[in-house]
C-alpha atoms as a PDB file:
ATOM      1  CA  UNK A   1     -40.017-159.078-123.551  1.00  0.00           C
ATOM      2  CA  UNK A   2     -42.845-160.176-125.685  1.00  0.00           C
ATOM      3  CA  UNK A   3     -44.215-163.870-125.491  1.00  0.00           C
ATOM      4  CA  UNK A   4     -42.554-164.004-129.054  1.00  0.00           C
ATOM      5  CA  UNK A   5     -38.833-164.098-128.206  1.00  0.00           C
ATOM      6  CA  UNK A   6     -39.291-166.679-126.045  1.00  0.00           C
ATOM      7  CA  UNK A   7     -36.739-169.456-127.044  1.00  0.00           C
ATOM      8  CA  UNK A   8     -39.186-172.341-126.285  1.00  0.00           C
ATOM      9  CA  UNK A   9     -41.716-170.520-128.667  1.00  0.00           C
ATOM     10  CA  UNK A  10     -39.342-171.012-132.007  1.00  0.00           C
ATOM     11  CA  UNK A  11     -38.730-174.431-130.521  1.00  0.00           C
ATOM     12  CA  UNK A  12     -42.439-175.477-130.641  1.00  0.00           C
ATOM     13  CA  UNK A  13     -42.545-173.941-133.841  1.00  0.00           C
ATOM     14  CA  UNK A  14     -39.521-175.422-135.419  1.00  0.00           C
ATOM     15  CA  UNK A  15     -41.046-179.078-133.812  1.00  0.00           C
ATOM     16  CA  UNK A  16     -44.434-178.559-135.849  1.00  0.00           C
ATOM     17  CA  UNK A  17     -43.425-177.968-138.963  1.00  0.00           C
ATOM     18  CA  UNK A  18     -44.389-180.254-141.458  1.00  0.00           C
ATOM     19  CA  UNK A  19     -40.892-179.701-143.413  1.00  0.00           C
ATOM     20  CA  UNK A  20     -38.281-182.011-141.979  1.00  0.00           C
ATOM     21  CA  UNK A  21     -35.793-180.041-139.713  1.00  0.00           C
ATOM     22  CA  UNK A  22     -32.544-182.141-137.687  1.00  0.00           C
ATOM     23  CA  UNK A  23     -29.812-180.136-136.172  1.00  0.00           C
ATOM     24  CA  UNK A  24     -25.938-181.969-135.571  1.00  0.00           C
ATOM     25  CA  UNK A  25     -23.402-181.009-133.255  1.00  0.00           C
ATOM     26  CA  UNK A  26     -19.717-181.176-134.476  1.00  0.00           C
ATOM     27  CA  UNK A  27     -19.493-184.517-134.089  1.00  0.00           C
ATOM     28  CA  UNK A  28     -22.491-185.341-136.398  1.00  0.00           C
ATOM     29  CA  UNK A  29     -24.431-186.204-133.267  1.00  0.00           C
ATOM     30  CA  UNK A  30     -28.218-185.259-133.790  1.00  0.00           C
ATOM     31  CA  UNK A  31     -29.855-183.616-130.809  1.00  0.00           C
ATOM     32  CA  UNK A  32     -32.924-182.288-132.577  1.00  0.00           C
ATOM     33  CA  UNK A  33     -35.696-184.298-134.820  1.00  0.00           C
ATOM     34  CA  UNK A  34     -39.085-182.505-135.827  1.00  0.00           C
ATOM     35  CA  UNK A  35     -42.498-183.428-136.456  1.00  0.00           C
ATOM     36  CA  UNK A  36     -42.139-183.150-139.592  1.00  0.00           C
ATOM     37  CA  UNK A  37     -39.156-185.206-140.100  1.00  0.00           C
ATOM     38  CA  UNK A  38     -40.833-187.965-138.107  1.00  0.00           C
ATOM     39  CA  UNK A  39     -43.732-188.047-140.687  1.00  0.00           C
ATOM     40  CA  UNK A  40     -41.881-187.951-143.588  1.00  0.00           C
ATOM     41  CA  UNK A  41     -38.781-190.802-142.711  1.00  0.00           C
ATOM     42  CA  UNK A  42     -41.127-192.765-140.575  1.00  0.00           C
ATOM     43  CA  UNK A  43     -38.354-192.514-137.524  1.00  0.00           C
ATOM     44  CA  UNK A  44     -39.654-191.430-134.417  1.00  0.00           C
ATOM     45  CA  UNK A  45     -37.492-188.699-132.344  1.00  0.00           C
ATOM     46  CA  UNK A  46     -36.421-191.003-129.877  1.00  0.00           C
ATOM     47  CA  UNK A  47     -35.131-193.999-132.317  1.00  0.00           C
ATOM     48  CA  UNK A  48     -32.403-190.838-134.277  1.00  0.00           C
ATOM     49  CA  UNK A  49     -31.963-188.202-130.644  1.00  0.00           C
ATOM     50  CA  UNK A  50     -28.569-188.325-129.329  1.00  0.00           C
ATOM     51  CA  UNK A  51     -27.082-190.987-132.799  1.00  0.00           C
ATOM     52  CA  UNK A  52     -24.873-190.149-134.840  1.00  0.00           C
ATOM     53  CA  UNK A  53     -25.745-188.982-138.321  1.00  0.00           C
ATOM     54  CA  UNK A  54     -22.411-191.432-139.536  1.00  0.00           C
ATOM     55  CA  UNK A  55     -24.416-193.965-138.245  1.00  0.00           C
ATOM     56  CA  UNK A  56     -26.290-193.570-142.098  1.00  0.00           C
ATOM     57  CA  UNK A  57     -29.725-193.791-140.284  1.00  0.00           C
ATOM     58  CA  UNK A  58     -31.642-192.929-142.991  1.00  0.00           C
ATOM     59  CA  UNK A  59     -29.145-193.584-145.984  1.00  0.00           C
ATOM     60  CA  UNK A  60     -28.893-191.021-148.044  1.00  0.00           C
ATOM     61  CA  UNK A  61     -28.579-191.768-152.032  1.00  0.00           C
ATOM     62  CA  UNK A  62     -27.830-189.112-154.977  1.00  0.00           C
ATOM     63  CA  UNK A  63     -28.465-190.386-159.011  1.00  0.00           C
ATOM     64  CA  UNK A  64     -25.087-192.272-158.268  1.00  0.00           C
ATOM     65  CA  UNK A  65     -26.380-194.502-155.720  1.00  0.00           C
ATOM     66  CA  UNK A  66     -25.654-194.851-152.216  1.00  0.00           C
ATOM     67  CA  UNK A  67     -23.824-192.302-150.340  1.00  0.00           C
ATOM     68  CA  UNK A  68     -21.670-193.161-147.401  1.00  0.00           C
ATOM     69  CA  UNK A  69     -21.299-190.307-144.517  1.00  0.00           C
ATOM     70  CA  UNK A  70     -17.515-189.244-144.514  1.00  0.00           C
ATOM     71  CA  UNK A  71     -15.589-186.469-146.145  1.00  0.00           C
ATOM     72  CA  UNK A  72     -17.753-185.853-148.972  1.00  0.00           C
ATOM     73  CA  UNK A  73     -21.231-186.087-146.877  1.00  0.00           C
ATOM     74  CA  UNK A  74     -22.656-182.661-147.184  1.00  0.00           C
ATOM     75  CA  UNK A  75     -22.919-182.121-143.861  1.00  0.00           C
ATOM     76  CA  UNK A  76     -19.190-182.516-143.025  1.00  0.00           C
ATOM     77  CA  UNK A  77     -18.678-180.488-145.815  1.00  0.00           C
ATOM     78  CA  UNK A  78     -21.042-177.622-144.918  1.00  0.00           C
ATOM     79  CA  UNK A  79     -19.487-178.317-140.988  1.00  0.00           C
ATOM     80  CA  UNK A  80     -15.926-177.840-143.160  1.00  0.00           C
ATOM     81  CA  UNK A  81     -16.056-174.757-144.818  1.00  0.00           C
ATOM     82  CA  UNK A  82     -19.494-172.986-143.685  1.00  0.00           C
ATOM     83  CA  UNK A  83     -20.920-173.157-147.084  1.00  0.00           C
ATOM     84  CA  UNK A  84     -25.217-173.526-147.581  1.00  0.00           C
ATOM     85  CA  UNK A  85     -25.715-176.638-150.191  1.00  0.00           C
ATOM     86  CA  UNK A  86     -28.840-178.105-151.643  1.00  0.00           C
ATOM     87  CA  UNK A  87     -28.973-181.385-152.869  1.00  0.00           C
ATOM     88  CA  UNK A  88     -31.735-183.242-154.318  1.00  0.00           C
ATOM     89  CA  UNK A  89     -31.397-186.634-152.640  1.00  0.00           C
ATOM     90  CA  UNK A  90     -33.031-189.870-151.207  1.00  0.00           C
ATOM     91  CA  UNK A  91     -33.620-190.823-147.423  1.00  0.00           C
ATOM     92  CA  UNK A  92     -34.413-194.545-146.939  1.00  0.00           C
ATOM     93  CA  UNK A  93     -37.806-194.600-145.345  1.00  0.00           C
ATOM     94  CA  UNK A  94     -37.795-196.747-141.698  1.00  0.00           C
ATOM     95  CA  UNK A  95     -40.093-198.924-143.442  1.00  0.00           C
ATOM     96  CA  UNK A  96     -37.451-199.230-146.153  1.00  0.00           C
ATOM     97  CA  UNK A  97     -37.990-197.391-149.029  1.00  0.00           C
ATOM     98  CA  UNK A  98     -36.439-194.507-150.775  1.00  0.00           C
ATOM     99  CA  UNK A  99     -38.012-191.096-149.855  1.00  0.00           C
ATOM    100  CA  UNK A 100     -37.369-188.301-152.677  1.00  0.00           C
ATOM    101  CA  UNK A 101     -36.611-185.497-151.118  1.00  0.00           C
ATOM    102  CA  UNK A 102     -35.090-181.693-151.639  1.00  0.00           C
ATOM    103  CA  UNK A 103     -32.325-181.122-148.682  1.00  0.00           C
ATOM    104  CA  UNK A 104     -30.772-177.786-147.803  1.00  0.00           C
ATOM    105  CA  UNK A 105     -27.876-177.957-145.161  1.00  0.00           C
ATOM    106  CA  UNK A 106     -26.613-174.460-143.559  1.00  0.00           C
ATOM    107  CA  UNK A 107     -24.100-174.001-140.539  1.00  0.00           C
ATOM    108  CA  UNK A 108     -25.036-173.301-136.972  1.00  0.00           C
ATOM    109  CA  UNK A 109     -22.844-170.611-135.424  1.00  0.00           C
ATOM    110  CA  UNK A 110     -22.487-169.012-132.042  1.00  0.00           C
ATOM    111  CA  UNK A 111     -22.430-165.531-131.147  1.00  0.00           C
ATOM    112  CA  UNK A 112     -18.361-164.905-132.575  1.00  0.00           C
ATOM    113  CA  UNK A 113     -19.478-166.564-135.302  1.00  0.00           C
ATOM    114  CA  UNK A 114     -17.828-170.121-134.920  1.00  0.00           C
ATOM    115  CA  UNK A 115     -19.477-173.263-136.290  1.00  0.00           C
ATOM    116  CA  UNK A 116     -20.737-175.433-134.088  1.00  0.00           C
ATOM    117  CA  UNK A 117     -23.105-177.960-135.950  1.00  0.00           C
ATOM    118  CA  UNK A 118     -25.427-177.526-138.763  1.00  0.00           C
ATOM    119  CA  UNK A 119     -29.229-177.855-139.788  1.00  0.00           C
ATOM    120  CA  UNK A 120     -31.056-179.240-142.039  1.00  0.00           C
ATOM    121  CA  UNK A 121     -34.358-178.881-143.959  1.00  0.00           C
ATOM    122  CA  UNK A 122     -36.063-181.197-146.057  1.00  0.00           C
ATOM    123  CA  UNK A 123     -38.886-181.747-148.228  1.00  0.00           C
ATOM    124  CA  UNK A 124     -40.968-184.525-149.776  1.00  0.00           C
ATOM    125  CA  UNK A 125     -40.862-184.364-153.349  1.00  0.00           C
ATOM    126  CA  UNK A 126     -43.202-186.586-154.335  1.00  0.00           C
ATOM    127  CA  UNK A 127     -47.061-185.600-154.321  1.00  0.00           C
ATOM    128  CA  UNK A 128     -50.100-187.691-154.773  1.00  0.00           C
ATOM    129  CA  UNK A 129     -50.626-187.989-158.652  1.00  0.00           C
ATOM    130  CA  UNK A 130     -53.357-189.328-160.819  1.00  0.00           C
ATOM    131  CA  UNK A 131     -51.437-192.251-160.965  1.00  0.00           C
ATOM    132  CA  UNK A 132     -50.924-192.721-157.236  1.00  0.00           C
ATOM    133  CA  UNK A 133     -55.288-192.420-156.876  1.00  0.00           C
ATOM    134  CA  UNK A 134     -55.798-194.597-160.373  1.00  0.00           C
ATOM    135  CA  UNK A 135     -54.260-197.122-158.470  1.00  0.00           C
ATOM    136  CA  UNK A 136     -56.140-196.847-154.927  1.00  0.00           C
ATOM    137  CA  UNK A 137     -59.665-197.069-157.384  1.00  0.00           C
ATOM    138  CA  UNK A 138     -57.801-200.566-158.948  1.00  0.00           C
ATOM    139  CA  UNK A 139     -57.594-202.247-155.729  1.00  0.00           C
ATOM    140  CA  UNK A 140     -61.461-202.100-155.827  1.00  0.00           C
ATOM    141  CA  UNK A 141     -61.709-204.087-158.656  1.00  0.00           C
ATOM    142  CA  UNK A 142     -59.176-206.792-158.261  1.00  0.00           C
ATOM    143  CA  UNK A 143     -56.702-205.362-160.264  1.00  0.00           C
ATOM    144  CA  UNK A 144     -54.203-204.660-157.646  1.00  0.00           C
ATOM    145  CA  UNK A 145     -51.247-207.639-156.015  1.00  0.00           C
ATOM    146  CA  UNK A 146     -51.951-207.503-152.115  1.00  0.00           C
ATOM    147  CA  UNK A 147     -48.257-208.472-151.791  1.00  0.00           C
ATOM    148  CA  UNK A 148     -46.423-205.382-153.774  1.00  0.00           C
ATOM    149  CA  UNK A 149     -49.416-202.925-153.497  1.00  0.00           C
ATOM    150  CA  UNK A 150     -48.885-202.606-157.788  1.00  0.00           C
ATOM    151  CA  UNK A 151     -50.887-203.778-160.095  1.00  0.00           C
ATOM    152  CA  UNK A 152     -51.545-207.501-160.280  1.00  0.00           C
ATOM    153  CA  UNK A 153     -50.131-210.109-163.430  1.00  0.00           C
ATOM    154  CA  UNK A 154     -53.431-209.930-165.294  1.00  0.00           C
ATOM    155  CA  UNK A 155     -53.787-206.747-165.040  1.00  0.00           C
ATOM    156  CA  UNK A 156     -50.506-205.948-166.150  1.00  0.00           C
ATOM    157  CA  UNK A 157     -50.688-207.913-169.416  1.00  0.00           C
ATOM    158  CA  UNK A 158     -53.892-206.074-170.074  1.00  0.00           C
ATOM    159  CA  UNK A 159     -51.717-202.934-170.269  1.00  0.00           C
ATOM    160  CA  UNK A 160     -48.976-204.720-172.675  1.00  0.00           C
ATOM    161  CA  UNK A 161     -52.120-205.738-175.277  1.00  0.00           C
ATOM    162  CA  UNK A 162     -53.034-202.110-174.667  1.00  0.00           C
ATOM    163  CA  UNK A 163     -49.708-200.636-175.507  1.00  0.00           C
ATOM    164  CA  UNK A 164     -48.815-202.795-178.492  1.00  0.00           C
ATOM    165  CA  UNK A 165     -52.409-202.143-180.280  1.00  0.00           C
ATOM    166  CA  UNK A 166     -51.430-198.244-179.936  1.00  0.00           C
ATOM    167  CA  UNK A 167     -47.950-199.033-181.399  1.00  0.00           C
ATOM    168  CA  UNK A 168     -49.645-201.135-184.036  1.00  0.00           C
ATOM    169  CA  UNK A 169     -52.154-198.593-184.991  1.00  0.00           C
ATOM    170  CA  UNK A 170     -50.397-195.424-184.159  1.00  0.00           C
ATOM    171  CA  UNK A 171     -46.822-196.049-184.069  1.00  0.00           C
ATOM    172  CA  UNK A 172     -46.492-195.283-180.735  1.00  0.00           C
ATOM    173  CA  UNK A 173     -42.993-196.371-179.423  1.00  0.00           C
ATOM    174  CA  UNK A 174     -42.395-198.068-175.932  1.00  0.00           C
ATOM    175  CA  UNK A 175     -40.039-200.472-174.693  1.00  0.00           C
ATOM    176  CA  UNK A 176     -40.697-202.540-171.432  1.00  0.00           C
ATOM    177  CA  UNK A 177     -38.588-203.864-168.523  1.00  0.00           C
ATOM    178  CA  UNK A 178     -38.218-207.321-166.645  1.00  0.00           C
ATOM    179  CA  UNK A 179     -37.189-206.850-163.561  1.00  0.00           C
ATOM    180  CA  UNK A 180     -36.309-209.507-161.775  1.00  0.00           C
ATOM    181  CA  UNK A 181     -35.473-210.001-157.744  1.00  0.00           C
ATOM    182  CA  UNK A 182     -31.955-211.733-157.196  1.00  0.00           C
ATOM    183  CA  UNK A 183     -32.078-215.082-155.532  1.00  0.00           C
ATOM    184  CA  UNK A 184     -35.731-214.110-154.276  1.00  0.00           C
ATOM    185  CA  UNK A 185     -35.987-217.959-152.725  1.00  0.00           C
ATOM    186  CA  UNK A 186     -32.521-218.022-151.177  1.00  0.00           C
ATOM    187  CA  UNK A 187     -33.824-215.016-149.047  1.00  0.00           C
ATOM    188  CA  UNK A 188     -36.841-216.378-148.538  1.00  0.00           C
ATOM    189  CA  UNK A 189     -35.219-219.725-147.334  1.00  0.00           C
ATOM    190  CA  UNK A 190     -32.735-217.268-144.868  1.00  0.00           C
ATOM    191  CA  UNK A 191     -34.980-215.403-143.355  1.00  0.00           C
ATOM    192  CA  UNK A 192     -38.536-216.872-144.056  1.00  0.00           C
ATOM    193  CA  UNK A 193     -41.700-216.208-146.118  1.00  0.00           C
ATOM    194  CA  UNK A 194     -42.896-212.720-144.815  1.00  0.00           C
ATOM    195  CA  UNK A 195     -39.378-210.922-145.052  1.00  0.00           C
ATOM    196  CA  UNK A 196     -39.548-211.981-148.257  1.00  0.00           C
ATOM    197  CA  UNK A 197     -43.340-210.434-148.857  1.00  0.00           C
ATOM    198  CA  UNK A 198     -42.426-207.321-146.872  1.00  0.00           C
ATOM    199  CA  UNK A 199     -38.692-207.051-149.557  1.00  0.00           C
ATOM    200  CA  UNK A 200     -41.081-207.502-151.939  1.00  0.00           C
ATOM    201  CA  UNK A 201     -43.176-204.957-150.992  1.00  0.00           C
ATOM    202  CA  UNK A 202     -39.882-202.508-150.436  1.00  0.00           C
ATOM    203  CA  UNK A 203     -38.564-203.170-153.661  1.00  0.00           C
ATOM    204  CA  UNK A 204     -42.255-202.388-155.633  1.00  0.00           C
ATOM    205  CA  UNK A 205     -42.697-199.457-154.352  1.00  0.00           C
ATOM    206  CA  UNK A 206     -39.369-198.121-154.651  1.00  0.00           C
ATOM    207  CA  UNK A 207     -38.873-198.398-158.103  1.00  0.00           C
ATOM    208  CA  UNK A 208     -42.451-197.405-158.646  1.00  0.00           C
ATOM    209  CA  UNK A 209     -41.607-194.035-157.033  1.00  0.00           C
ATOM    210  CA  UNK A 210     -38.500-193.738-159.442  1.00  0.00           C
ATOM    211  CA  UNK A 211     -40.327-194.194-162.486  1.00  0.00           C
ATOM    212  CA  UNK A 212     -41.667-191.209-164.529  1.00  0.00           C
ATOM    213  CA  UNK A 213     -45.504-191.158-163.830  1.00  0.00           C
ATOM    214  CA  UNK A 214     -46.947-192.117-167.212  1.00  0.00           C
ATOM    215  CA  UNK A 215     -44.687-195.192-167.172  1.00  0.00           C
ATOM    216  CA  UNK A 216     -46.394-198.607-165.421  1.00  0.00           C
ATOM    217  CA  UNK A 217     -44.974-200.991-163.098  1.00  0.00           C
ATOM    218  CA  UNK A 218     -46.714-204.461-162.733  1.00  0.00           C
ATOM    219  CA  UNK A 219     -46.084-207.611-160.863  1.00  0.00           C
ATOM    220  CA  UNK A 220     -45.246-210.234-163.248  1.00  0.00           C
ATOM    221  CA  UNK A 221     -44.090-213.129-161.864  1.00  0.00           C
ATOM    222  CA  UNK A 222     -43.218-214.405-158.119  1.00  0.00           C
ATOM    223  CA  UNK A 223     -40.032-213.033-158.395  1.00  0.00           C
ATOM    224  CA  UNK A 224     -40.240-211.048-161.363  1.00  0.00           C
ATOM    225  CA  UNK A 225     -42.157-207.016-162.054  1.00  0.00           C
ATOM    226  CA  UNK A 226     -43.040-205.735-165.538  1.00  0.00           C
ATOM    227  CA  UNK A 227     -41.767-202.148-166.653  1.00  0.00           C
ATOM    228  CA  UNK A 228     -43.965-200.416-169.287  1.00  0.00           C
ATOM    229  CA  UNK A 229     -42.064-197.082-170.657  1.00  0.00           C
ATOM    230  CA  UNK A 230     -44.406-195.374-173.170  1.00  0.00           C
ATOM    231  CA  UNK A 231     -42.255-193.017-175.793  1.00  0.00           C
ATOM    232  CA  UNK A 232     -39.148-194.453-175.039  1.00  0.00           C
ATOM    233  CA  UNK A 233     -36.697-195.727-177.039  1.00  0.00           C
ATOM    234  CA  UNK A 234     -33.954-198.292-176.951  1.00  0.00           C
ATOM    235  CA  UNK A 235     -31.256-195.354-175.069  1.00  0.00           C
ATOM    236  CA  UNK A 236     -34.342-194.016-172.932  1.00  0.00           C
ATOM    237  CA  UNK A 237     -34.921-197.745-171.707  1.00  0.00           C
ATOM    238  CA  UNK A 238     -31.427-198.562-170.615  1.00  0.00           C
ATOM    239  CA  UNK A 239     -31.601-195.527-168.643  1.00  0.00           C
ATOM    240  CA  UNK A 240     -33.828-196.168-167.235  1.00  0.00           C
ATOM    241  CA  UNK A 241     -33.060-200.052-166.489  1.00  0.00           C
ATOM    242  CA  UNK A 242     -29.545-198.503-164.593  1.00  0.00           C
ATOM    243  CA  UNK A 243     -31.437-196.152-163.033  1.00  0.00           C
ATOM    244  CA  UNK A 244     -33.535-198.832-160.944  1.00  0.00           C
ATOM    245  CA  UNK A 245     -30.971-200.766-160.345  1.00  0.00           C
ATOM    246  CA  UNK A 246     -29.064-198.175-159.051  1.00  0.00           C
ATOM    247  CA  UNK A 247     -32.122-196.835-156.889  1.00  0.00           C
ATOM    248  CA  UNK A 248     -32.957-200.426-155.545  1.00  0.00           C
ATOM    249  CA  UNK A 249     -29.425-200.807-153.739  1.00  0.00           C
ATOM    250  CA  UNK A 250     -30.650-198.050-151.604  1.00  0.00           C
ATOM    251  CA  UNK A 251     -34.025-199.941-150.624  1.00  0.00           C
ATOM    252  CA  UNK A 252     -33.791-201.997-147.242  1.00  0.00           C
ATOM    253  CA  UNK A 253     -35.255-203.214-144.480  1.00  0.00           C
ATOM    254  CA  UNK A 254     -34.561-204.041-140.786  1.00  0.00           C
ATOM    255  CA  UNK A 255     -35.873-207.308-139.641  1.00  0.00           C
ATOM    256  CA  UNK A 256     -35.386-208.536-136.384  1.00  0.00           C
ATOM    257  CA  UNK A 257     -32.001-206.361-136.185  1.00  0.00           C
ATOM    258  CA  UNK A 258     -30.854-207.489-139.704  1.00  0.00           C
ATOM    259  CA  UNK A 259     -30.685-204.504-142.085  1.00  0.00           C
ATOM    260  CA  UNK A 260     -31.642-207.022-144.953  1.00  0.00           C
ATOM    261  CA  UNK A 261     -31.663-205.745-148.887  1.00  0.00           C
ATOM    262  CA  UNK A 262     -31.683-207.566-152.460  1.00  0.00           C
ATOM    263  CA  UNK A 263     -30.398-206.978-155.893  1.00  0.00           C
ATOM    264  CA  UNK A 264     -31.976-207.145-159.092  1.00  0.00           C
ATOM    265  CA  UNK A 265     -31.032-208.003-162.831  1.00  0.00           C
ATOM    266  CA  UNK A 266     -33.251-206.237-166.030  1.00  0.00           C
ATOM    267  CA  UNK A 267     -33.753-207.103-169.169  1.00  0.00           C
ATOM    268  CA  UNK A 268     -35.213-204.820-171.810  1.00  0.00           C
ATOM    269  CA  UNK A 269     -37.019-204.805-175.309  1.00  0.00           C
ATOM    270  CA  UNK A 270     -38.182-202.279-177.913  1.00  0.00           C
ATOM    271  CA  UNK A 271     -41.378-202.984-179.197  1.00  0.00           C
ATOM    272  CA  UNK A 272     -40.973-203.643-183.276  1.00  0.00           C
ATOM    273  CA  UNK A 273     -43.158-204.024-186.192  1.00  0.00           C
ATOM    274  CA  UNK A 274     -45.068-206.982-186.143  1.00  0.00           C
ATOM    275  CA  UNK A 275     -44.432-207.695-182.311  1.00  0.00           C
ATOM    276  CA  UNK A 276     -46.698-209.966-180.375  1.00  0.00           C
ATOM    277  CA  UNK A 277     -46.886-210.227-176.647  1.00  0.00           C
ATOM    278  CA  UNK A 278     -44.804-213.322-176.744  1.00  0.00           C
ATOM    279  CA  UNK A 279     -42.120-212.007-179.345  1.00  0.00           C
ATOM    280  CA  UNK A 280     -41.912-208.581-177.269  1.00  0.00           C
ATOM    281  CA  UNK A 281     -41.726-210.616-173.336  1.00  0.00           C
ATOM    282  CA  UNK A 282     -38.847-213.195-175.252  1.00  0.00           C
ATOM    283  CA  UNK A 283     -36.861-210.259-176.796  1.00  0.00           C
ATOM    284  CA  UNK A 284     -37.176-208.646-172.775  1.00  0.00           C
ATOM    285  CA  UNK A 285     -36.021-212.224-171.530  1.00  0.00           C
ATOM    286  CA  UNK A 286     -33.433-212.808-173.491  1.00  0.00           C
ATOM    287  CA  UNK A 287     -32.227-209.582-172.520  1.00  0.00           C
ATOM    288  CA  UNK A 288     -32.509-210.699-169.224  1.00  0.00           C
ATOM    289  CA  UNK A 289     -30.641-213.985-169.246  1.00  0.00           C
ATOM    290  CA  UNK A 290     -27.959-212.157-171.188  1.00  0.00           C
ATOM    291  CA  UNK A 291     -27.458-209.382-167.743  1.00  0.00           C
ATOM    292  CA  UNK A 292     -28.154-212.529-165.372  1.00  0.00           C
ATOM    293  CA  UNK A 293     -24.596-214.430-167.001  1.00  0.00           C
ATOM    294  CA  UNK A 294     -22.440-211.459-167.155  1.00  0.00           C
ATOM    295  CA  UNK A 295     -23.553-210.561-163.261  1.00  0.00           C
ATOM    296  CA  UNK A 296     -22.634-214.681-162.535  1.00  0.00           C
ATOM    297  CA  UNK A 297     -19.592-214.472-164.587  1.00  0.00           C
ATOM    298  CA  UNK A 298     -18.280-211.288-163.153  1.00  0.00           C
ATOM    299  CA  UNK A 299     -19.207-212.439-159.455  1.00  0.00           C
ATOM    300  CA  UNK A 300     -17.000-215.628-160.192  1.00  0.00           C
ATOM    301  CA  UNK A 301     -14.109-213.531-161.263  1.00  0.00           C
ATOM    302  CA  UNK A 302     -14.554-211.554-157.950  1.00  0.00           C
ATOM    303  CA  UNK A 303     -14.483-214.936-156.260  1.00  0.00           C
ATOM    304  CA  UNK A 304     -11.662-216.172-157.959  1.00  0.00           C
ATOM    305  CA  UNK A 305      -9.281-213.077-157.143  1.00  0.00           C
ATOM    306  CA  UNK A 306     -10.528-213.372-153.621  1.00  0.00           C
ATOM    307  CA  UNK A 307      -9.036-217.211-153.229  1.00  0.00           C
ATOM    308  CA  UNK A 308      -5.863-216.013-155.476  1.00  0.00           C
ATOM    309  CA  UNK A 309      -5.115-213.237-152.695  1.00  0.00           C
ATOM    310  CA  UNK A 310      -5.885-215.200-149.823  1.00  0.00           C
ATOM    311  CA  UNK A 311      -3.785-217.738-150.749  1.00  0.00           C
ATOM    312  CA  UNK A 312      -0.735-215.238-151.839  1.00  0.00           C
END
């Protein structure tokens, strides 16, 4: 038999690949964890070997948001009917961050052909861009928050003045985003002043990966990042405001055993003829304050029904 059919030989193969590759039994249980999977979700082999995918190790989040493991988790589908899928998804890094990646699922069968688990492949999606190295060259210069690891407050209202003198001379159109970090001191009170660093550190970096890459993300204030969305309107902007906030449920981290995570609110603003930096970062905060009382008022609705019912 040549050295080649070895079964430990496709092993060591399948284990050095830089692609991600798990295999599940049945039961979801994962029993094998590559190289390459370790480098790209940051979890070692023997923090996922012999857990249970439902355990939603590594989250796993579609343009919808989060997605829970159950009946419609792809791999209890593909374990259902024997059907290959591909999904573009994200895994939540171990360091807490969303990781973009391509997944394609296919069944595991024995030798009459019965399932017995399934495999899975996956690939980064996201590749160093100019952006990603214009960055790395900021942090040289002092232009970079040590905290977030995105461009600091003065730098960031360097690139507003920037953007409005192209819309004043050229008409160029852009809209920007506040983002602000829910009840950033409450957390910080809970669980202390470098959970709160490291969140905000999580939360930076996630939505900068979600952002298209001629659009700019800035930290603005202590709880509070700047959006820049060049060519976008007022539609294009919303989306994009939804999208984050969609993206940023799925950013965590685990701290001390607590799987810890925020919310945030955004507030938006088209930049118009005759717009100063002040007129264009009031329209955005207005915007904000506006998404801040409906998210209070509809919480104390929630909170209401929940005293109605347990009183009934």
């Amino acid at each position: 038999m040549s050295e080649l059919q070895d079964p430990e030989i496709f092993r060591t193969v399948l284990d050095s690949l830089q692609t991600g590759v798990y295999v599940v039994d049945r039961n979801g249980r994962i029993f094998f964890w590559n190289q390459g999977a370790e480098r790209i979700t940051g979890h070692m082999r023997h923090d996922v070997v012999g857990r249970s995918c439902r355990e939603n190790i590594l989250v796993h989040c579609n343009a919808q948001g989060c997605v829970d493991c159950g009946a419609t988790c792809s791999f209890s589908l593909t374990l259902h009917d024997g059907k290959p899928r591909e999904a573009r998804m994200r895994l939540r890094h171990k360091e807490g961050h969303p990781v973009p990646v391509l997944m394609r699922i296919v069944p595991v069968r024995d030798r009459h052909g019965s399932i017995i688990g399934a495999a899975e492949s996956f690939e980064e999606q996201r590749l160093a861009s100019d952006r990603d190295r214009r960055q790395h060259n900021l942090a040289a210069y002092g232009c970079m928050d040590e905290t977030t690891g995105i461009p600091n407050h003065e730098f960031t209202q360097f690139h507003v003045r920037e953007n409005l003198a192209s819309f004043a001379q050229y008409h160029l159109p852009f809209g920007i985003m506040r983002i602000r970090v829910d009840r950033l001191e409450e957390f910080r009170a809970a669980y202390g002043r470098q959970a709160g660093d490291a969140i905000l550190h999580v939360v930076a970096q996630t939505m900068r990966d979600s952002l298209r890459p001629s659009d700019f993300l800035g930290r603005w204030q202590e709880d509070e990042f700047l959006a820049i969305l060049p060519n976008c309107g007022g539609v294009g902007v919303e989306k994009a405001a939804e999208r984050i906030r969609k993206v940023v449920t799925c950013a965590g981290l685990r701290w001390w055993g607590d799987e810890l995570s925020v919310t945030t609110s955004i507030g938006h603003g088209i930049a118009q003829a005759g717009d100063t930096i002040d007129s264009l970062l009031n329209r955005a905060q207005g915007s904000l304050q506006q998404t801040s009382a409906k998210r209070t008022a509809a919480a104390g609705v929630g909170s209401q029904g929940s005293r109605s019912s347990s009183k009934s």
